[in-house]
N, C-alpha and C. Protein backbone atom coordinates (compact mmCIF):
# COMPACT_ATOMS: atom_id res chain seq x y z
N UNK A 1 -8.30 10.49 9.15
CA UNK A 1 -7.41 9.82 10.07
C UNK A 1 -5.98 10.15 9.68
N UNK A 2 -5.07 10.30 10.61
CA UNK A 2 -3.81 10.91 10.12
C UNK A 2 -2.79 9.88 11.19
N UNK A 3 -1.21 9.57 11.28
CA UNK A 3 -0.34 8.88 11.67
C UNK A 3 0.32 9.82 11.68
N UNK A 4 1.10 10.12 13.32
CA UNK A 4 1.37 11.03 13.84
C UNK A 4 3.06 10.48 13.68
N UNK A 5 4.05 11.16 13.37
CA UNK A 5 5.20 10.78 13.95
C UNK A 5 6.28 11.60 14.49
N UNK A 6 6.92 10.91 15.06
CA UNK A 6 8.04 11.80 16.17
C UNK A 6 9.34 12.64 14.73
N UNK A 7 9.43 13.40 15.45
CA UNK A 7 10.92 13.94 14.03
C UNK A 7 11.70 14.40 14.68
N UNK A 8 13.33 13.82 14.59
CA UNK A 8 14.15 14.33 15.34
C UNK A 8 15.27 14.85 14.55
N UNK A 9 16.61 15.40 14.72
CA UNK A 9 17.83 15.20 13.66
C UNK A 9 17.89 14.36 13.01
N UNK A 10 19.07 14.35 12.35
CA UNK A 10 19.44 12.99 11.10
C UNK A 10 20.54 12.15 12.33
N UNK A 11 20.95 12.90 13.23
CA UNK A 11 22.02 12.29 14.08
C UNK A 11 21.54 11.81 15.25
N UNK A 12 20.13 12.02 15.40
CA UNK A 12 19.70 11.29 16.67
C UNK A 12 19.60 9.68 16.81
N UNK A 13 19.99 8.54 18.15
CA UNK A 13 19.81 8.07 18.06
C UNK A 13 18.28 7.62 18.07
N UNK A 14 18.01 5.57 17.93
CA UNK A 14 17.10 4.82 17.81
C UNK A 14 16.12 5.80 19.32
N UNK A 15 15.20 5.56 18.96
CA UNK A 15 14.17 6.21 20.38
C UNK A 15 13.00 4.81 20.00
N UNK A 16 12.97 4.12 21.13
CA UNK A 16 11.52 3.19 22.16
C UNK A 16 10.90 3.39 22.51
N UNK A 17 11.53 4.88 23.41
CA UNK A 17 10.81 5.34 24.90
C UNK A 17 10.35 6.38 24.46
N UNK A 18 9.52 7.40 25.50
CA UNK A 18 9.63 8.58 25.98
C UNK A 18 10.76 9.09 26.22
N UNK A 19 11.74 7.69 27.34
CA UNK A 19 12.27 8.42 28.02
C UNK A 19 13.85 9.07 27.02
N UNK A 20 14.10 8.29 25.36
CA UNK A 20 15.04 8.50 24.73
C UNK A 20 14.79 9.68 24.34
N UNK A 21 13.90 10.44 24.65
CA UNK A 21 14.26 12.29 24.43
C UNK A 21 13.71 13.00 25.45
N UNK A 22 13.36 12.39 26.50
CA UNK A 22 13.65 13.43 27.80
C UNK A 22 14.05 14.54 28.10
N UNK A 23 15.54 14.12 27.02
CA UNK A 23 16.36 15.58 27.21
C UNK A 23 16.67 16.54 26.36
N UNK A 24 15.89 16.23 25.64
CA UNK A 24 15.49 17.10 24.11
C UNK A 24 14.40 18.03 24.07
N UNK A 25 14.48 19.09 23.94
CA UNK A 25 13.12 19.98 23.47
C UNK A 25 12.28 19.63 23.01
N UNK A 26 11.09 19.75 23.31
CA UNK A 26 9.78 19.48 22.25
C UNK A 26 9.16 20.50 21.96
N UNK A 27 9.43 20.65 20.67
CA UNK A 27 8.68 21.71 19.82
C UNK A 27 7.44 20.99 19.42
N UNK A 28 5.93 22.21 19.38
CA UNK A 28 4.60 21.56 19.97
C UNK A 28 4.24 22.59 19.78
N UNK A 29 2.94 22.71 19.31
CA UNK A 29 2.06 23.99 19.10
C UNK A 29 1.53 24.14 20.35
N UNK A 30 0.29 25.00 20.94
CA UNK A 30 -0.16 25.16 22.66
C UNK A 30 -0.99 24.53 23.32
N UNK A 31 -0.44 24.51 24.48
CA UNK A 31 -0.88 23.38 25.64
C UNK A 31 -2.89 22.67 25.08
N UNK A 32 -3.66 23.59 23.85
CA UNK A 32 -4.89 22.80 24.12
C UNK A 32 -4.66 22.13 22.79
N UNK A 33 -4.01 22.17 21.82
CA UNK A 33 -3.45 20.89 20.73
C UNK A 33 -3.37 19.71 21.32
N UNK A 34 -4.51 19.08 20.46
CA UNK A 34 -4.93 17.63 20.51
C UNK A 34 -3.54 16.80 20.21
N UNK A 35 -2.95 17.20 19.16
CA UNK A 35 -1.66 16.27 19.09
C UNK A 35 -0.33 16.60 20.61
N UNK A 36 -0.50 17.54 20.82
CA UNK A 36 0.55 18.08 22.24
C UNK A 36 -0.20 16.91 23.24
N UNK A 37 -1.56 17.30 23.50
CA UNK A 37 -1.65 16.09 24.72
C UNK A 37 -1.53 14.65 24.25
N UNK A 38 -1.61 14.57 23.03
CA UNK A 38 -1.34 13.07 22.97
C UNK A 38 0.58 12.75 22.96
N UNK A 39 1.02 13.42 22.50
CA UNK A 39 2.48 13.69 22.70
C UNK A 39 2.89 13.40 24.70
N UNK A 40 2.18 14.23 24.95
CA UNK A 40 2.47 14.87 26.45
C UNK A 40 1.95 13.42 26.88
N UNK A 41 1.17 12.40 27.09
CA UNK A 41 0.67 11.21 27.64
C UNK A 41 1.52 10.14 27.40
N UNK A 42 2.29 9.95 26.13
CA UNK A 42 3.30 9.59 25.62
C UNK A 42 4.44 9.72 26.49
N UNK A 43 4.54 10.66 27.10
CA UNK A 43 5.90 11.14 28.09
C UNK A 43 5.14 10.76 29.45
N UNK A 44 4.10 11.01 29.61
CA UNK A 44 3.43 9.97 30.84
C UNK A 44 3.30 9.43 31.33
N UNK A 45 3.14 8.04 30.28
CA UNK A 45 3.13 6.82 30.78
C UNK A 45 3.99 6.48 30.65
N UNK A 46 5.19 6.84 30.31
CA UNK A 46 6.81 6.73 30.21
C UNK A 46 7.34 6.90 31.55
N UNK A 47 6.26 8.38 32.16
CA UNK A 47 6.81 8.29 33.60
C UNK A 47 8.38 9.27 33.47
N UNK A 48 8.08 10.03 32.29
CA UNK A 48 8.68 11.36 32.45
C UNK A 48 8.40 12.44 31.55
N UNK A 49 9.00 13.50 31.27
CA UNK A 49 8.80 14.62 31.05
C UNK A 49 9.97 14.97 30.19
N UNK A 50 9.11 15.54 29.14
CA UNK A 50 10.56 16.92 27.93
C UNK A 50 10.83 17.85 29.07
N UNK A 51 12.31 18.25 29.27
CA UNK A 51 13.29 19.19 30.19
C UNK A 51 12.43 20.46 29.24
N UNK A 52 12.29 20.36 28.54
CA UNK A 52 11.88 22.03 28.53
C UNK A 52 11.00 22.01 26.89
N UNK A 53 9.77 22.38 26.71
CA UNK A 53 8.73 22.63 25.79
C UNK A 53 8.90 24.02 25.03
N UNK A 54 8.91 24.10 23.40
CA UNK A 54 9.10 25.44 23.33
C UNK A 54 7.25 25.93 22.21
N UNK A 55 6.60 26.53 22.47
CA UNK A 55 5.38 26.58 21.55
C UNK A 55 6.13 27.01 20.56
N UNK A 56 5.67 27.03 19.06
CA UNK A 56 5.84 26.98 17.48
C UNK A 56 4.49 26.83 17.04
N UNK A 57 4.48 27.87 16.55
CA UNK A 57 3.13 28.35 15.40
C UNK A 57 3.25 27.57 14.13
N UNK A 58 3.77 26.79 13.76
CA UNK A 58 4.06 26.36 12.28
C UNK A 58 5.01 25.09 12.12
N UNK A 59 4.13 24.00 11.23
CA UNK A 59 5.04 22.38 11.02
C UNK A 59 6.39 23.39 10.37
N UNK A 60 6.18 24.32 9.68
CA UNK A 60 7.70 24.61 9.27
C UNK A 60 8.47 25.47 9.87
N UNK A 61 8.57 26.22 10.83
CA UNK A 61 9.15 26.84 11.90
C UNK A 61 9.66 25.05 12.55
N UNK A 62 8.55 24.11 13.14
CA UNK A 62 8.90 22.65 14.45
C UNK A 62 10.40 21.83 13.30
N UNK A 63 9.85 22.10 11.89
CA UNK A 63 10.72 20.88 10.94
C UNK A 63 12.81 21.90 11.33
N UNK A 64 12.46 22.99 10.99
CA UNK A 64 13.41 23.74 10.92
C UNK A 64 14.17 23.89 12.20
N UNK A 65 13.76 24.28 13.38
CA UNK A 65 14.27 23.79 14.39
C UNK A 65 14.84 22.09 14.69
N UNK A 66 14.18 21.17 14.36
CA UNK A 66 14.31 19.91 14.60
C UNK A 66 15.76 19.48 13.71
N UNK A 67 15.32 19.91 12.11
CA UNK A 67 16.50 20.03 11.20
C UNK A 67 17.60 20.31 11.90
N UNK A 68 17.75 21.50 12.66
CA UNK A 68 18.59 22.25 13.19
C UNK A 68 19.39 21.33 14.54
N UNK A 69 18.81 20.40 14.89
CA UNK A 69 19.47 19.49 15.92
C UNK A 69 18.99 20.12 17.25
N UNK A 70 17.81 21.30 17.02
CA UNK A 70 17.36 22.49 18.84
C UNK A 70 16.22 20.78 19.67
N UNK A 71 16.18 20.17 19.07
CA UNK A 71 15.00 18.91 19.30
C UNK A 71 14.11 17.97 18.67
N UNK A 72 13.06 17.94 18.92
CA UNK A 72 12.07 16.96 18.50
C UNK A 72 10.50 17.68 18.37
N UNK A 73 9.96 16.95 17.95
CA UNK A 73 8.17 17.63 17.32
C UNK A 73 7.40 16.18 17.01
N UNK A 74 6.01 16.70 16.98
CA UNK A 74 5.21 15.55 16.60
C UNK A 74 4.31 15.88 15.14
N UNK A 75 4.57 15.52 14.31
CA UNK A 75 3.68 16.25 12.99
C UNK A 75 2.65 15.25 12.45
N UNK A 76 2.00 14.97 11.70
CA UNK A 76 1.32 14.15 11.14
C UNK A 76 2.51 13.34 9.69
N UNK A 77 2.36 12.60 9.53
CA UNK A 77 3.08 11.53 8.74
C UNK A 77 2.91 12.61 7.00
N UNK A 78 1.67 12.76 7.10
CA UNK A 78 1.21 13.13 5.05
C UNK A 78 1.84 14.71 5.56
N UNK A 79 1.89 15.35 6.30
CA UNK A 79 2.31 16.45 6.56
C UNK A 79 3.76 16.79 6.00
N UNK A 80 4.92 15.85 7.05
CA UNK A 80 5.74 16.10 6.88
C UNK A 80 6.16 15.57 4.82
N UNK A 81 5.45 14.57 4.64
CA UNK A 81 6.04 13.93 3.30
C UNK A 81 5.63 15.12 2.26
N UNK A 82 4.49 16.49 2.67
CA UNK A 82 4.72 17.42 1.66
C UNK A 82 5.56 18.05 2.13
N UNK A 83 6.43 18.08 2.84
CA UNK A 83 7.24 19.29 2.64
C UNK A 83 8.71 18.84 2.44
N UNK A 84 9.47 20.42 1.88
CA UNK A 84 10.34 20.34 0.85
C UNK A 84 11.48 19.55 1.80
N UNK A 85 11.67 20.49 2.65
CA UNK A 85 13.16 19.69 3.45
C UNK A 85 12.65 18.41 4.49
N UNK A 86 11.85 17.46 3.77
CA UNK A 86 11.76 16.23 5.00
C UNK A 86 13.07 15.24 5.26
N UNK A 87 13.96 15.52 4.23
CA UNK A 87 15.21 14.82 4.21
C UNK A 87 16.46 15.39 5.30
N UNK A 88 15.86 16.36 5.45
CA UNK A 88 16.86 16.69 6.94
C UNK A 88 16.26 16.50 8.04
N UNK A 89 15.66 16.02 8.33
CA UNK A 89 15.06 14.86 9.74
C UNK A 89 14.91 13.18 9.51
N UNK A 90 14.99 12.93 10.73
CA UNK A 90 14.13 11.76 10.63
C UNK A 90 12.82 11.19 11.40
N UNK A 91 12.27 10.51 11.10
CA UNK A 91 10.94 10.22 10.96
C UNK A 91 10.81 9.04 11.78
N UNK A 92 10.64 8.87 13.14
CA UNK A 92 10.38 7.84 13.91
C UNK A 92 8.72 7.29 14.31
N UNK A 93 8.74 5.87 14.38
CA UNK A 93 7.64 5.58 14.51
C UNK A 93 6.92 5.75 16.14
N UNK A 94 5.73 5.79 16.39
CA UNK A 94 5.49 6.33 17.76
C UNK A 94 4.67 4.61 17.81
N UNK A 95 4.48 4.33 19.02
CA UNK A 95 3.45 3.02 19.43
C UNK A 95 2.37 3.30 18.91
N UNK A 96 1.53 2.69 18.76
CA UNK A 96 0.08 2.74 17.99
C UNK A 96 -1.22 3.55 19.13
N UNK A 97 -0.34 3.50 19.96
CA UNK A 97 -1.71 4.45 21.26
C UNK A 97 -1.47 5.67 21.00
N UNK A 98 -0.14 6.32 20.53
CA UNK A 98 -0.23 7.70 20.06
C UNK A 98 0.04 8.30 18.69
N UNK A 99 0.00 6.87 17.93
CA UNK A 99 0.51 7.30 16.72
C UNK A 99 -0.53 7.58 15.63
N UNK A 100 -2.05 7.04 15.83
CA UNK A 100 -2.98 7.41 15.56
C UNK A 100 -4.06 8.14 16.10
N UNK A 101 -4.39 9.71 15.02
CA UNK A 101 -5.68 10.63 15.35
C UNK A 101 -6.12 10.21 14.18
N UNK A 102 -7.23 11.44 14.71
CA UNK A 102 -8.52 11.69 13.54
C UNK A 102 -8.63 13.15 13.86
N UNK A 103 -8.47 13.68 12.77
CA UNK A 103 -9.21 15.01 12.94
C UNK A 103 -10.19 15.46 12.51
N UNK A 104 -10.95 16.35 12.54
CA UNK A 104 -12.81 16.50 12.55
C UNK A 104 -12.60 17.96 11.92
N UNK A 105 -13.65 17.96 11.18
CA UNK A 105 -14.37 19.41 10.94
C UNK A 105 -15.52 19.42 11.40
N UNK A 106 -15.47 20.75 12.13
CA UNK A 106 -16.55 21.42 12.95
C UNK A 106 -17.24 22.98 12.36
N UNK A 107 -17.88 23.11 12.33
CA UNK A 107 -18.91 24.67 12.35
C UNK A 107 -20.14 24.61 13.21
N UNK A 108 -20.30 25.87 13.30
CA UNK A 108 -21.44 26.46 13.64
C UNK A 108 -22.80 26.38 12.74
N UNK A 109 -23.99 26.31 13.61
CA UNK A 109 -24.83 26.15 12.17
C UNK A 109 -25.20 27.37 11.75
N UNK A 110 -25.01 28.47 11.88
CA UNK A 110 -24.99 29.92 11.57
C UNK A 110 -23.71 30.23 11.04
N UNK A 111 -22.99 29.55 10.55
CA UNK A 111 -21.44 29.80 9.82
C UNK A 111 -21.96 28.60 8.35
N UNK A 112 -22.65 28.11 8.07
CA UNK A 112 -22.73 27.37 7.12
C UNK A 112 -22.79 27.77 5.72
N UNK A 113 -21.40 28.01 5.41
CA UNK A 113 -21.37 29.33 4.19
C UNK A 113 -21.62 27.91 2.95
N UNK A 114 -21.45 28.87 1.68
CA UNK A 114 -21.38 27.94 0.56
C UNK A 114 -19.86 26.82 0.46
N UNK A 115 -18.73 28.37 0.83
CA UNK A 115 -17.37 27.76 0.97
C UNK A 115 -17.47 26.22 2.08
N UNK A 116 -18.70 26.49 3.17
CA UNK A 116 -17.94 25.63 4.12
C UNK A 116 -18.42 24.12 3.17
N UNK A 117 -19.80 24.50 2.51
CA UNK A 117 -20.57 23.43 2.47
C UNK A 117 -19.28 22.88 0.98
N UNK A 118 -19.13 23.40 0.49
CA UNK A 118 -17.93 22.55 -0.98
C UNK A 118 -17.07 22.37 0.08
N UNK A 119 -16.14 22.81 0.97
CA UNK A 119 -15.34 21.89 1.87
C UNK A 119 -15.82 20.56 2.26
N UNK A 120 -16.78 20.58 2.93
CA UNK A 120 -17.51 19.26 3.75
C UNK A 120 -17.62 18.12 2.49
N UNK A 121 -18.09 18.57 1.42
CA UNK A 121 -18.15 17.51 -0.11
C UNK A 121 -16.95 17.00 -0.63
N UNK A 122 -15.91 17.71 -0.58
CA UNK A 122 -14.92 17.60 -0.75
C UNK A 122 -14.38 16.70 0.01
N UNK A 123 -14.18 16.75 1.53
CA UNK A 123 -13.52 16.33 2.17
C UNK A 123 -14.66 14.57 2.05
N UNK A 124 -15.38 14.76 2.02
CA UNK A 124 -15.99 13.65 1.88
C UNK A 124 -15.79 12.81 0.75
N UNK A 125 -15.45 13.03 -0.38
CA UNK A 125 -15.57 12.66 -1.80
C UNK A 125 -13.68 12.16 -1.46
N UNK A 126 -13.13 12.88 -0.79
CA UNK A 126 -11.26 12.49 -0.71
C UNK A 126 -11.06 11.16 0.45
N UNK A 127 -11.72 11.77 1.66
CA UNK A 127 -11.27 11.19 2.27
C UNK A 127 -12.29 10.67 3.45
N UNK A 128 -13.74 9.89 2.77
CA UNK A 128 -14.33 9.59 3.63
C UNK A 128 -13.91 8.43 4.26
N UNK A 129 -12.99 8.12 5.34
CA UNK A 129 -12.91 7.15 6.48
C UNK A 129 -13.74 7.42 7.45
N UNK A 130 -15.19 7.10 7.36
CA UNK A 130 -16.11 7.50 8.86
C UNK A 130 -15.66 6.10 9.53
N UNK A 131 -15.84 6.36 11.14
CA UNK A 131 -15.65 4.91 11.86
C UNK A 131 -16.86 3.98 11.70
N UNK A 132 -16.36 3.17 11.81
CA UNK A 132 -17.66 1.95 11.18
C UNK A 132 -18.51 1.50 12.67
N UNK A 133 -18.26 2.21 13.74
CA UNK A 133 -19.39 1.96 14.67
C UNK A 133 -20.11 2.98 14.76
N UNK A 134 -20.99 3.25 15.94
CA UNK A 134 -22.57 4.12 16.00
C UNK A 134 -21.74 4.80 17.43
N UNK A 135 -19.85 4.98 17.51
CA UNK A 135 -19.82 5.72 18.66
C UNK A 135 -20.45 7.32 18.36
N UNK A 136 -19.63 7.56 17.17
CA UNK A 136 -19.61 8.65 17.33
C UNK A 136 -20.18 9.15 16.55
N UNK A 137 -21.45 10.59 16.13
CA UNK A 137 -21.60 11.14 15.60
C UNK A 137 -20.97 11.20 14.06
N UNK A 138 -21.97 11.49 13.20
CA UNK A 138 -20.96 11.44 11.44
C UNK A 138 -20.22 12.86 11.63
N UNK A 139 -19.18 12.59 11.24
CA UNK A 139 -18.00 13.98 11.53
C UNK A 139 -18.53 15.11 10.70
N UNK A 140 -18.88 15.07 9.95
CA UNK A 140 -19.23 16.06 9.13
C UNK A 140 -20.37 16.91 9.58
N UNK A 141 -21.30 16.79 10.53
CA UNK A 141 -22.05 17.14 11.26
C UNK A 141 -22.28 18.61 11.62
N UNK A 142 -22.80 19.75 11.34
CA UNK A 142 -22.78 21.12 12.21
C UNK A 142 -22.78 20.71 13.20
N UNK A 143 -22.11 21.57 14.53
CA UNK A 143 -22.11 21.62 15.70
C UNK A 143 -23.64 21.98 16.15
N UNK A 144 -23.87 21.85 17.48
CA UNK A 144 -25.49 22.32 17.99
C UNK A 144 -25.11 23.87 17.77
């Protein structure tokens, strides 16, 4: 489970809305990033839209631009706190409908290397938060 937050300049003002960066760039990895549509629904139900989206391959390419005062990005919370320059942004909180994911590991069951299988133990032994109902499948799961 990860806590997503907004990052803007050090000079930006307080943001509530969507609509307090409207007019700001959003730097965003591509249109099928799970965190972009949750970003993008965010501006939705706000009942508007970022003036202009730029794709970025990399939290440190989105931090460096943002640093730079070019806009705003959505990163994960433990993300930004490893990296070196988090002190030239700031770190706004998002509402709780977009401020929490989960992200999943997936494979193939014909990809089930040794590497994947010490990942899956690993990630289990660090950071098992499974959800405590019977929605969903145990994450750790091969794909069909």
């Amino acid at each position: 489970r990860e806590e997503m937050v907004l990052i803007t300049g050090l000079d930006h003002a307080p943001i509530t809305t969507a609509r307090d960066v409207q007019d700001d760039t959003l730097f965003a990895f591509r249109n099928s990033c799970s965190y972009r549509v949750k970003l993008e629904s965010w501006y939705r139900d706000s009942q508007t839209a970022p003036d202009n989206v730029m794709e970025i391959q990399s939290y440190h390419a989105m931090l460096a631009c943002v640093a730079g005062g070019a806009g705003v990005a959505m990163i994960p919370a433990s993300v930004l706190k490893q990296m070196p320059d988090r002190s030239r942004v700031q770190a706004h909180t998002l509402p709780p409908a977009y401020r929490n994911t989960a992200t999943w590991l997936m494979w193939r069951r014909d990809a089930f290397t040794p590497n994947v299988e010490a990942l899956k133990y690993l990630i289990i032994e660090k950071f098992d938060d499974r959800p405590l109902n019977d929605e969903l499948i145990y994450p750790l799961q091969a794909a069909e």
